[in-house]
N, C-alpha and C. Protein backbone atom coordinates (compact mmCIF):
# COMPACT_ATOMS: atom_id res chain seq x y z
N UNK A 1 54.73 -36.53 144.35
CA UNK A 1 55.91 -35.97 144.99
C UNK A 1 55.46 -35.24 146.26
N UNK A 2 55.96 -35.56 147.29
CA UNK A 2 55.89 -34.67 148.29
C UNK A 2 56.27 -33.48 148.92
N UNK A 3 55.66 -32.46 149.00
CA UNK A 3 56.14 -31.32 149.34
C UNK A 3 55.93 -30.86 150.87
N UNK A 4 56.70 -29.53 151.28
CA UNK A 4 56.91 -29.83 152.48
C UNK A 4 56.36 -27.85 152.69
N UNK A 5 56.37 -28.02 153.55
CA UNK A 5 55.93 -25.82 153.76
C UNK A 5 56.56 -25.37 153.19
N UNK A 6 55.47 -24.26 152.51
CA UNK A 6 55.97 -23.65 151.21
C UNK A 6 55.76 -23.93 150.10
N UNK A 7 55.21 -25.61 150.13
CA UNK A 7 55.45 -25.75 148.33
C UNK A 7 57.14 -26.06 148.32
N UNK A 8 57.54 -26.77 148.68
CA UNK A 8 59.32 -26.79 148.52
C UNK A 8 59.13 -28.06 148.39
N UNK A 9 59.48 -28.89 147.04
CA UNK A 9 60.01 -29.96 146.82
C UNK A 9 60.50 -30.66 147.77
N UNK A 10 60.32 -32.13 148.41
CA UNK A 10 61.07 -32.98 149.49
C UNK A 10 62.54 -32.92 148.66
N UNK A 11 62.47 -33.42 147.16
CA UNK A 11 63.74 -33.90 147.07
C UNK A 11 64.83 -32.92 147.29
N UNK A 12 64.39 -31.40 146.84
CA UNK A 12 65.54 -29.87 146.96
C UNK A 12 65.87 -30.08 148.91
N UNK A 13 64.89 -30.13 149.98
CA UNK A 13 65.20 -30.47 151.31
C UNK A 13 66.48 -31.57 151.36
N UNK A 14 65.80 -32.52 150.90
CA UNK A 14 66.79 -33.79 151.49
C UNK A 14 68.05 -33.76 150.84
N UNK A 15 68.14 -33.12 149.67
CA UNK A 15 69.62 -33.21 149.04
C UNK A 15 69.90 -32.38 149.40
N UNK A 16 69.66 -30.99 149.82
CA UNK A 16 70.01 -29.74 150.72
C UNK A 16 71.03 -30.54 152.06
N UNK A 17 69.97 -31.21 152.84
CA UNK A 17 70.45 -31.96 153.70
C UNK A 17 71.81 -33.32 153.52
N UNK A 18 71.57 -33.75 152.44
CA UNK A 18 72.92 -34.91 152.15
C UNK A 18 73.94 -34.31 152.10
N UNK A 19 74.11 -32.65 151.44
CA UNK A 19 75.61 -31.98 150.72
C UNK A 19 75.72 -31.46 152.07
N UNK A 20 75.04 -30.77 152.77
CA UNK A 20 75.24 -30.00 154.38
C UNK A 20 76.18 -31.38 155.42
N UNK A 21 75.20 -32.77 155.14
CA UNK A 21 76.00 -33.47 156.09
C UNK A 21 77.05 -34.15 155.15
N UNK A 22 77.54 -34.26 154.20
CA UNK A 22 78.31 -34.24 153.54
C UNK A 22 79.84 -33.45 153.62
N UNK A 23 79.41 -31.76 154.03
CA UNK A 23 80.03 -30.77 154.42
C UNK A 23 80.46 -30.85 155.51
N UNK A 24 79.33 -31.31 156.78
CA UNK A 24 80.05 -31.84 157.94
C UNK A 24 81.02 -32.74 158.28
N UNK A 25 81.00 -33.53 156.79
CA UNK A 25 81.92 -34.84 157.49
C UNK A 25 83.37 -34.67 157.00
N UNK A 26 83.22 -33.36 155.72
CA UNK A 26 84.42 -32.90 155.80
C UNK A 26 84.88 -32.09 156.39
N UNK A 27 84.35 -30.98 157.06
CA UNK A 27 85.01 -30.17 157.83
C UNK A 27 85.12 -30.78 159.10
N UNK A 28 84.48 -31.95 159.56
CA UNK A 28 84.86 -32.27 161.00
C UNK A 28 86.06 -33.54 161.14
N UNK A 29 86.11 -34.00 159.40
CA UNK A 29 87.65 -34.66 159.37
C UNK A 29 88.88 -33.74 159.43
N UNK A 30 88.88 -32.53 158.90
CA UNK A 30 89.70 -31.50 158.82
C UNK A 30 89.98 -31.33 159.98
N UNK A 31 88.46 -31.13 160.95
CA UNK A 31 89.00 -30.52 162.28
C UNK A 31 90.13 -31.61 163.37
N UNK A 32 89.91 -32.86 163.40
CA UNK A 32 90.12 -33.72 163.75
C UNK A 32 91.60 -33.62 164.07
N UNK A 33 91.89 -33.08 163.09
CA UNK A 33 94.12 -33.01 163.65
C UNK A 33 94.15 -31.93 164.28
N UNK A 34 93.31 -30.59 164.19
CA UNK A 34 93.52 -29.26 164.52
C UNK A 34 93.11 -29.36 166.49
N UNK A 35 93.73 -28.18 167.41
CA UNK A 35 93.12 -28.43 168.51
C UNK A 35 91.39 -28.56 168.77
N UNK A 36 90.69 -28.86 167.98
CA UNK A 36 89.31 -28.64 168.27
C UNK A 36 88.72 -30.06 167.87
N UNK A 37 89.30 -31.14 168.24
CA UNK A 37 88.86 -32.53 168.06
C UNK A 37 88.12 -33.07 168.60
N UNK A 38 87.77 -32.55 169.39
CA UNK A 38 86.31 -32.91 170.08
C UNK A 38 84.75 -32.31 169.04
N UNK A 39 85.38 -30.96 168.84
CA UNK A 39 84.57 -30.50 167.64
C UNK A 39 84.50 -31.31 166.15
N UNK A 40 85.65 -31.69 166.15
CA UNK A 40 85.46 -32.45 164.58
C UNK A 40 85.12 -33.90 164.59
N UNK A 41 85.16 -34.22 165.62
CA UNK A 41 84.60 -35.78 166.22
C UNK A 41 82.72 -35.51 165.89
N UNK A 42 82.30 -34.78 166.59
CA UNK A 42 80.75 -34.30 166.53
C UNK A 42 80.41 -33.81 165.21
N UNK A 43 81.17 -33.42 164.92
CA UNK A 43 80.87 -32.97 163.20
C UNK A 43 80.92 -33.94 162.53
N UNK A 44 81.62 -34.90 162.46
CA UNK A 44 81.90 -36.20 161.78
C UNK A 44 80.68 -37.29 161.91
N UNK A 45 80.30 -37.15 163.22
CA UNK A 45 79.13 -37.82 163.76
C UNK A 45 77.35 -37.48 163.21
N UNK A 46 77.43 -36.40 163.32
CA UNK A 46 76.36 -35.31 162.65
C UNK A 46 76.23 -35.38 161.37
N UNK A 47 77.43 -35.26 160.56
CA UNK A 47 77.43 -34.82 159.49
C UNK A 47 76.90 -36.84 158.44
N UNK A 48 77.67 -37.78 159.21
CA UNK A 48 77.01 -38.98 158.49
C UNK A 48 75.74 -39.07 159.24
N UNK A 49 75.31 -38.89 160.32
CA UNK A 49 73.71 -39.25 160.56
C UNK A 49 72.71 -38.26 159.25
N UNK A 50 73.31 -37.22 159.20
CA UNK A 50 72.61 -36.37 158.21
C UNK A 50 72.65 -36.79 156.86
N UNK A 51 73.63 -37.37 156.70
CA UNK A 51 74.00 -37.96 154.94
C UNK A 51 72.92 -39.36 154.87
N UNK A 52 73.11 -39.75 155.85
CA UNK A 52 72.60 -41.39 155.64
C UNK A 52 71.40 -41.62 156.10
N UNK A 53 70.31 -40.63 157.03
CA UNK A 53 69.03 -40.51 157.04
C UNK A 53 68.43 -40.02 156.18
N UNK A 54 68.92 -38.74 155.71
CA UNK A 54 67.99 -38.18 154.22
C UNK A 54 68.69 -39.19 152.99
N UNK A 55 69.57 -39.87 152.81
CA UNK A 55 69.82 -40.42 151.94
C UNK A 55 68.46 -41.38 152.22
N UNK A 56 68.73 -42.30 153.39
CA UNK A 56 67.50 -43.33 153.55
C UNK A 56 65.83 -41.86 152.85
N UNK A 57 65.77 -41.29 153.45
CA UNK A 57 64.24 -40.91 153.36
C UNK A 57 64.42 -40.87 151.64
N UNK A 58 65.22 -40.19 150.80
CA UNK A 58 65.07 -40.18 149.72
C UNK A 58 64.96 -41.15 148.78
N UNK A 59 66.08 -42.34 149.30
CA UNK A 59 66.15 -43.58 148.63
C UNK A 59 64.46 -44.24 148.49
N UNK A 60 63.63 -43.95 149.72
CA UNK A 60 62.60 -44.79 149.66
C UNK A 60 61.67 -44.12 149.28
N UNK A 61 61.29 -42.59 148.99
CA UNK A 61 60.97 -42.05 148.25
C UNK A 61 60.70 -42.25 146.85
N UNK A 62 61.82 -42.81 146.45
CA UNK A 62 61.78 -43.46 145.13
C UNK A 62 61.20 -44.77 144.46
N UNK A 63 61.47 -45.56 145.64
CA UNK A 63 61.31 -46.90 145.58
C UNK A 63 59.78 -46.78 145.86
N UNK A 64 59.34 -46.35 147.01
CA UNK A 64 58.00 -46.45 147.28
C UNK A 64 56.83 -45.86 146.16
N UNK A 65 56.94 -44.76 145.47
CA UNK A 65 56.14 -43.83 145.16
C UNK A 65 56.37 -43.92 143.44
C-alpha cells in the first residue's frame, strides 16, 4: 500500500479527494441556476476532473498492486 507524507494511507487521500470532487459537482450544479454560473460551471468542471482522476489513480491501485 502506498503511503504518502505522514504515513497517510493513499486510499484515505484519494477518497478524501472523490467525495470533495463529488461535493463540487454538486454544489456547482446548484450554483448553475443561481446568479453565479460562471462559478458553478467551474465547479462542475473541477469537481468531475477530481472525481474521475483519483477515481482513475485508485482504480489502478487496485488492479496493479
Amino acid at each position: 500500500m502506498n503511503k504518502y507524507s505522514g504515513g497517510v494511507p493513499s486510499f484515505a487521500i484519494w477518497g478524501l479527494h472523490i467525495l470533495v470532487g463529488l461535493y463540487f459537482l454538486w454544489l456547482g450544479y446548484n450554483m448553475i441556476s443561481s446568479k453565479f454560473k460562471p462559478h458553478g460551471v467551474i465547479l462542475v468542471v473541477f469537481g468531475a476532473l477530481m472525481f474521475s482522476y483519483h477515481g482513475h489513480l485508485w482504480f489502478n491501485s487496485l488492479v496493479i498492486d
